[in-house]
N, C-alpha and C. Protein backbone atom coordinates (compact mmCIF):
# COMPACT_ATOMS: atom_id res chain seq x y z
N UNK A 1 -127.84 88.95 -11.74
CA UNK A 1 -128.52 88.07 -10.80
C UNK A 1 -128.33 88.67 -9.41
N UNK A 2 -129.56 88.71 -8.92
CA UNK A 2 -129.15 89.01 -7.22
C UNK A 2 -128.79 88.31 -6.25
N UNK A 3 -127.72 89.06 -5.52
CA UNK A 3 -126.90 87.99 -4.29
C UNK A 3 -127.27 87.48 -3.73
N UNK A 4 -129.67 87.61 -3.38
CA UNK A 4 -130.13 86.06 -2.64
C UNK A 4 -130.10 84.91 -3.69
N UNK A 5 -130.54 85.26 -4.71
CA UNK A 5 -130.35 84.07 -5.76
C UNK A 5 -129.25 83.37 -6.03
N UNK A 6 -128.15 83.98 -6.23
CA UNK A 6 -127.01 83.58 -6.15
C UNK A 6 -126.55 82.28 -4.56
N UNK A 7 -126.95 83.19 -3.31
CA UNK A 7 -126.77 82.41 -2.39
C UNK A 7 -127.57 81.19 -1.83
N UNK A 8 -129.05 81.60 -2.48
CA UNK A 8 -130.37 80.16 -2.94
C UNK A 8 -128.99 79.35 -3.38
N UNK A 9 -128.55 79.30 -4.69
CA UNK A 9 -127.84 78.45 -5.42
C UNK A 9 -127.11 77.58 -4.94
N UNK A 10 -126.06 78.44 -4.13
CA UNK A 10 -125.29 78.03 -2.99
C UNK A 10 -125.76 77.54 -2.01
N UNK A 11 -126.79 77.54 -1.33
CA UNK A 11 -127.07 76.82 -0.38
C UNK A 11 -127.85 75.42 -1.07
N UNK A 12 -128.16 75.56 -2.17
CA UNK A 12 -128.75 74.33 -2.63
C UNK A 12 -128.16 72.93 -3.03
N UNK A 13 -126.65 73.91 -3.72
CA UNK A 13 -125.30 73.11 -3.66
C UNK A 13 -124.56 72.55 -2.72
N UNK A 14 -124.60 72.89 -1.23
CA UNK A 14 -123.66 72.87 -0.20
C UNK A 14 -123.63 71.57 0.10
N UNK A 15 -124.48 70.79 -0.05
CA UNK A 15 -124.05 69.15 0.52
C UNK A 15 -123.04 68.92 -0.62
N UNK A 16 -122.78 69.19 -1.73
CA UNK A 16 -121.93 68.45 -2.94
C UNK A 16 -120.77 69.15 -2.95
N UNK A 17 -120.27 70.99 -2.50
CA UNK A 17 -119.44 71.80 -2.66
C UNK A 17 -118.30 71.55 -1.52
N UNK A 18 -117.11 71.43 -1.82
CA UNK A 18 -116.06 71.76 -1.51
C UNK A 18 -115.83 72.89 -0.80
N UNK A 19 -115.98 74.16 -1.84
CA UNK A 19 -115.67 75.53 -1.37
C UNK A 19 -117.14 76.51 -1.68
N UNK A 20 -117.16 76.65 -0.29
CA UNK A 20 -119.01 77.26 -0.97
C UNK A 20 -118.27 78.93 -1.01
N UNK A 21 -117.59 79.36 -0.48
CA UNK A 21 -116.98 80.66 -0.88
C UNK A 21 -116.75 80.97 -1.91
N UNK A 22 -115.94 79.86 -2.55
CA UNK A 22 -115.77 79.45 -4.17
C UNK A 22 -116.69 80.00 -5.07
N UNK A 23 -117.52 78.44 -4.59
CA UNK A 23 -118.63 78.83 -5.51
C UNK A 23 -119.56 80.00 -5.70
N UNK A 24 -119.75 80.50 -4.48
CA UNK A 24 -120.35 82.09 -4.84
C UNK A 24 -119.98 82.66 -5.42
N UNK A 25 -118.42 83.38 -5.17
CA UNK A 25 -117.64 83.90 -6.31
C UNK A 25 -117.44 83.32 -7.66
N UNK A 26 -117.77 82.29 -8.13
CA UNK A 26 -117.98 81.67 -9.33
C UNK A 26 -119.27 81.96 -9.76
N UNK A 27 -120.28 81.64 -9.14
CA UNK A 27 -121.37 81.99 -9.73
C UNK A 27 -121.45 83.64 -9.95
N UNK A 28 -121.05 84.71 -8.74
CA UNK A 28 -121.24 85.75 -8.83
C UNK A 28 -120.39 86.33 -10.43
N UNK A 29 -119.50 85.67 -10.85
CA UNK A 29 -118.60 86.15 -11.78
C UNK A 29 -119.28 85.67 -12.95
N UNK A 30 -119.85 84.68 -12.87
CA UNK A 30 -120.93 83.83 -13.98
C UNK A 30 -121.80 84.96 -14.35
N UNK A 31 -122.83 85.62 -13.52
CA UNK A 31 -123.74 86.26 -13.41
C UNK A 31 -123.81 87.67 -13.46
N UNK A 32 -122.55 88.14 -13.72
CA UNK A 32 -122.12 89.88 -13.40
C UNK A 32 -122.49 90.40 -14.94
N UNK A 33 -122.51 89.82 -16.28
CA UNK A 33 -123.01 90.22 -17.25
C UNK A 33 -124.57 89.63 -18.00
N UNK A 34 -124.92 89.47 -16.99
CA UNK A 34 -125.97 88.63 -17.35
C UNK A 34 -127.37 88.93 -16.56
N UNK A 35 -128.73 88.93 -16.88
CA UNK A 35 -129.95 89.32 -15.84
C UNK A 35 -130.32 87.86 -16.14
N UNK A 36 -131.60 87.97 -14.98
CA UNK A 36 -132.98 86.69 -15.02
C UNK A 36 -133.73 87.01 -14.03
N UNK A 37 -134.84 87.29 -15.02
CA UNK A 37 -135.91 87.96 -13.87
C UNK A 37 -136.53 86.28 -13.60
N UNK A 38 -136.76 86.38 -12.17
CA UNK A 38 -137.05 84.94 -11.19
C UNK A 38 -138.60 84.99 -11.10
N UNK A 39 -139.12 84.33 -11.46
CA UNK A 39 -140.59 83.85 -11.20
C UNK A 39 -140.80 82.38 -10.35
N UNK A 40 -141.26 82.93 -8.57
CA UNK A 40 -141.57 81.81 -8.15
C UNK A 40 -142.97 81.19 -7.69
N UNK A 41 -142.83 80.07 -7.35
CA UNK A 41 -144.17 79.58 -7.22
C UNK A 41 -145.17 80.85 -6.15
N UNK A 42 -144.70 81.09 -5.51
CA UNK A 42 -144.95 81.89 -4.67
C UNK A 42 -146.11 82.93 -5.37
N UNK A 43 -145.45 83.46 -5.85
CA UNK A 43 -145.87 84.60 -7.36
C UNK A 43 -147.17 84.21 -8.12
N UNK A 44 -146.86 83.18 -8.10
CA UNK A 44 -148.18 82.22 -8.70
C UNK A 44 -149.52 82.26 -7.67
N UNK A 45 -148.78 81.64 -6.48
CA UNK A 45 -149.89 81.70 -5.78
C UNK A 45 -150.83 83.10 -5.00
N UNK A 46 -149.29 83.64 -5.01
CA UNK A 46 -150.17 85.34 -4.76
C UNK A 46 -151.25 86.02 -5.72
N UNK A 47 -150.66 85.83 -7.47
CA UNK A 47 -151.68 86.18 -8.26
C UNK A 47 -153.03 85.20 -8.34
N UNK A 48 -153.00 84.13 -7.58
CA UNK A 48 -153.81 83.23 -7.47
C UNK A 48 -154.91 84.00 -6.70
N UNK A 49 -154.78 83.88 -5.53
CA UNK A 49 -155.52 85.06 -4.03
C UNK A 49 -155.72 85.97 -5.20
N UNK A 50 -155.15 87.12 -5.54
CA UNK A 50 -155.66 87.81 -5.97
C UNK A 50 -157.10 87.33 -6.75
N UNK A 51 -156.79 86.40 -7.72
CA UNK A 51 -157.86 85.77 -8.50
C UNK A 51 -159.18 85.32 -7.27
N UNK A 52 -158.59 85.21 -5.83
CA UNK A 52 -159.55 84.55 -5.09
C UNK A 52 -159.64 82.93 -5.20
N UNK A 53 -158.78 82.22 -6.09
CA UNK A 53 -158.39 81.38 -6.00
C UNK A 53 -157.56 80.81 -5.43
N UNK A 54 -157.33 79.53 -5.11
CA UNK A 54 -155.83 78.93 -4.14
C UNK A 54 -155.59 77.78 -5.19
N UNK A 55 -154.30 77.45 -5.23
CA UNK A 55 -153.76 76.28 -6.54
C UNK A 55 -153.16 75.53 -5.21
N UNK A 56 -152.68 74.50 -5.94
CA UNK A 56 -151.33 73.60 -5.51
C UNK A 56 -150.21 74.01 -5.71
N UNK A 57 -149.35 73.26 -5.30
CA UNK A 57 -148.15 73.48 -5.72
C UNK A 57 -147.69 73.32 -6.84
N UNK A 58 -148.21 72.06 -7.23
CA UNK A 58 -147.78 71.42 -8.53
C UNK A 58 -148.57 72.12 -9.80
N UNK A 59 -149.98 72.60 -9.44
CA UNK A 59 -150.52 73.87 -10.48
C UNK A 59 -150.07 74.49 -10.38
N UNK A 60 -149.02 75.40 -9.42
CA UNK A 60 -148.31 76.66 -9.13
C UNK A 60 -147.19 75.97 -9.87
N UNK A 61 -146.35 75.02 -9.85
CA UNK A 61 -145.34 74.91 -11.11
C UNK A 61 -145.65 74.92 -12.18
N UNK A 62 -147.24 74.25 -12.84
CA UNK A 62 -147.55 73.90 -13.98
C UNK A 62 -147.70 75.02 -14.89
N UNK A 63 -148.10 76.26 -14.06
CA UNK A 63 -148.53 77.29 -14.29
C UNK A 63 -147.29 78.10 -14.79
N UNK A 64 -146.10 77.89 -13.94
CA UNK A 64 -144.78 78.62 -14.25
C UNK A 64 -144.47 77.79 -15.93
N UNK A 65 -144.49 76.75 -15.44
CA UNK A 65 -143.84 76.05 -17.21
C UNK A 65 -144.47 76.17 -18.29
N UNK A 66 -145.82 76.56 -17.89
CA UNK A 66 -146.79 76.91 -19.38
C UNK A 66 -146.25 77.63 -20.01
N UNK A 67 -146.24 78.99 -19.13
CA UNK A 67 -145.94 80.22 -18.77
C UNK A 67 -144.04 80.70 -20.01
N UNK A 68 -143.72 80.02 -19.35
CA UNK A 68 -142.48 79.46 -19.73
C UNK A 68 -142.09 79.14 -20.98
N UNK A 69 -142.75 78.35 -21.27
CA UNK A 69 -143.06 77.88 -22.61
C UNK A 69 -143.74 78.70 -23.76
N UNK A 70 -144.26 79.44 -23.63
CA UNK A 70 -145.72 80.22 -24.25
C UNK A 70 -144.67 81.33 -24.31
N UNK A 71 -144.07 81.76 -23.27
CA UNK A 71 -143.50 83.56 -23.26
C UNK A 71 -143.17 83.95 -24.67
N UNK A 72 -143.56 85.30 -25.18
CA UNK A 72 -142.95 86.16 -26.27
C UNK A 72 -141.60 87.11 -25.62
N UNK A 73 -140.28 86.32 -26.06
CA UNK A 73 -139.59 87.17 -25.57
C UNK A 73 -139.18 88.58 -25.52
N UNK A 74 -139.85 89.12 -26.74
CA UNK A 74 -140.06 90.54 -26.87
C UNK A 74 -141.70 91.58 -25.78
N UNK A 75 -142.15 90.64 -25.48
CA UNK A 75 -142.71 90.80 -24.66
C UNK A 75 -142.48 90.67 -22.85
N UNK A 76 -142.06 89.59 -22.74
CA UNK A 76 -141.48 89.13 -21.79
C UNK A 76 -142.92 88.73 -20.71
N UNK A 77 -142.79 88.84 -19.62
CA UNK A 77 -143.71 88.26 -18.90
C UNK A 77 -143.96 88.83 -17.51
N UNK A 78 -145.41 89.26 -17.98
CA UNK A 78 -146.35 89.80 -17.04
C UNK A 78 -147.27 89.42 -15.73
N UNK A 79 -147.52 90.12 -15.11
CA UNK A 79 -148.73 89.60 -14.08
C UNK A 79 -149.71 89.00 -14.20
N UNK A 80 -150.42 89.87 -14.71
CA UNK A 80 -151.47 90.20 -15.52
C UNK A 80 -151.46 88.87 -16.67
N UNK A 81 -150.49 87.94 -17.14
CA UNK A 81 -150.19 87.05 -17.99
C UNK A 81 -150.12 85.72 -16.81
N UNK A 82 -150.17 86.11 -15.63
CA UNK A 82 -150.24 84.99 -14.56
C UNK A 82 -151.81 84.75 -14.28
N UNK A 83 -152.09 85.85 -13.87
CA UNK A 83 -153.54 86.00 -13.70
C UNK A 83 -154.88 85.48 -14.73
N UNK A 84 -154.22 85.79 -15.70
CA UNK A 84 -154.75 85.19 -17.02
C UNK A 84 -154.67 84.35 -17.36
N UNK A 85 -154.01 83.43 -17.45
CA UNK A 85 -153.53 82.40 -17.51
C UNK A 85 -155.04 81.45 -16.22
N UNK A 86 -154.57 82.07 -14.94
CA UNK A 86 -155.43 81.19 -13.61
C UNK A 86 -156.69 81.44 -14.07
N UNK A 87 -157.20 82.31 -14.71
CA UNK A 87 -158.52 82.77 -14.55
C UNK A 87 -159.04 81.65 -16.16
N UNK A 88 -158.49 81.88 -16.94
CA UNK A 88 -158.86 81.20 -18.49
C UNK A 88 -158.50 79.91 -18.02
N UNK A 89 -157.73 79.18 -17.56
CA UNK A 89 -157.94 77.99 -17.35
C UNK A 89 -158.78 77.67 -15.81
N UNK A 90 -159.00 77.78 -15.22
CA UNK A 90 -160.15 77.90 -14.75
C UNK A 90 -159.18 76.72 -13.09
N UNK A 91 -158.71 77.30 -12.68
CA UNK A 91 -157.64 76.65 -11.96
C UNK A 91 -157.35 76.79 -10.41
N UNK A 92 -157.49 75.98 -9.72
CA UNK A 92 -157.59 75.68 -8.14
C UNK A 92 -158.82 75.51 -7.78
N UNK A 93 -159.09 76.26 -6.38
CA UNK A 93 -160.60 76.38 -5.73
C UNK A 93 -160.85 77.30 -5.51
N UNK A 94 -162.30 78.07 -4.96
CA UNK A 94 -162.60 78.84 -5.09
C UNK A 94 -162.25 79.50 -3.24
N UNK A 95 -161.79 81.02 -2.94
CA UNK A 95 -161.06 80.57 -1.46
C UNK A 95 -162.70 81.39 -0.52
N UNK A 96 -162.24 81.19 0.87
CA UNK A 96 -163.37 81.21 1.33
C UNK A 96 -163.24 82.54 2.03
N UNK A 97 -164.76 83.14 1.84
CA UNK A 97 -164.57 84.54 2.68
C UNK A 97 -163.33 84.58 3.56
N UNK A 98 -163.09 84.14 4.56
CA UNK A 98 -162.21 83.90 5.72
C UNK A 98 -160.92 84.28 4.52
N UNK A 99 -160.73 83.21 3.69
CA UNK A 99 -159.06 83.23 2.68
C UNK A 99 -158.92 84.97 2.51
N UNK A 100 -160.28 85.29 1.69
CA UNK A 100 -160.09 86.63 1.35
C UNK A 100 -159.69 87.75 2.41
N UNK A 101 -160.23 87.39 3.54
CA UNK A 101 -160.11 88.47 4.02
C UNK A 101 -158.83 88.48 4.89
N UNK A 102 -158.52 87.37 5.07
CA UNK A 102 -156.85 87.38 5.68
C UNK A 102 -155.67 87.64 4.37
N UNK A 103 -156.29 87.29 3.36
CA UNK A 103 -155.23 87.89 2.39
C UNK A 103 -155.28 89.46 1.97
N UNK A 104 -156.22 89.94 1.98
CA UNK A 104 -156.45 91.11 1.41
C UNK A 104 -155.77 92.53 2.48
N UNK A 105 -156.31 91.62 3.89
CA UNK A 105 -155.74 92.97 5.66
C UNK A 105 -155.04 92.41 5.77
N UNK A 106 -154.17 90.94 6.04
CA UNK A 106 -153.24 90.43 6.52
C UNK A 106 -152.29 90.04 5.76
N UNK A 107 -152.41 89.90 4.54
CA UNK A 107 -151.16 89.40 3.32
C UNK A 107 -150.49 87.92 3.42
N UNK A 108 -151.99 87.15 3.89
CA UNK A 108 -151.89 85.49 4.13
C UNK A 108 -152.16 84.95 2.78
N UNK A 109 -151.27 84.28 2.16
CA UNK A 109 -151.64 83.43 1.36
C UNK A 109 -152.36 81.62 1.75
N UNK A 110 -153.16 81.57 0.72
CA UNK A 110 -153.62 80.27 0.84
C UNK A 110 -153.07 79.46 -0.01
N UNK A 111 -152.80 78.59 0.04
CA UNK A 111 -152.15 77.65 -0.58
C UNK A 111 -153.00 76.00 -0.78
N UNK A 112 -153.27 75.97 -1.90
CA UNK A 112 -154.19 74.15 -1.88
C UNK A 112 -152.94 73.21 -1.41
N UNK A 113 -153.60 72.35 -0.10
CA UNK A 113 -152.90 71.08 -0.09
C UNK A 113 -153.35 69.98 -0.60
């Protein structure tokens, strides 16, 4: 696991933790034999733009748990399996010249509110 994830954790914990030093080093010792590749909403919504589409948030989770659910772990999980996913279910809105073109030169995501 990587030390932002690890410290996400930790900061997510800190109203309830005692020793957040602690706990890093606990988690870090948790995590030293172990991977997890992180898929975030974020990810979702970038392969979204790509699609030229914009989701929600809550389609940008729905999309992770399908996702989630469905995975071949001998396969594991692809982009291209995000994208596919947005495009076959037919998912968000469609974004507007303007979306495209600030995402494509500027690396703006759109996001449905």
């Amino acid at each position: 696991m990587h030390s932002q994830h690890i410290e996400d954790m930790v900061r997510k914990l800190t109203p309830v933790l005692k020793d957040k030093a602690k706990a890093q080093k606990i988690l870090t010792r948790y995590w030293r034999n172990k991977i997890a590749i992180v898929w975030e909403t974020i990810d979702v919504h970038r392969a979204a733009n790509e699609c030229e589409v914009a989701l929600t948030e809550k389609e940008a989770i729905q999309v992770l748990q399908t996702l989630h659910n469905q995975h071949n772990a001998q396969c594991g999980l692809k982009w291209e399996d995000i994208t596919t996913h947005i495009k076959e279910n037919v998912l968000g809105r469609k974004l507007t010249q303007r979306e495209v073109r600030l995402f494509v030169h500027h690396d703006k995501l759109t996001i449905q509110r």
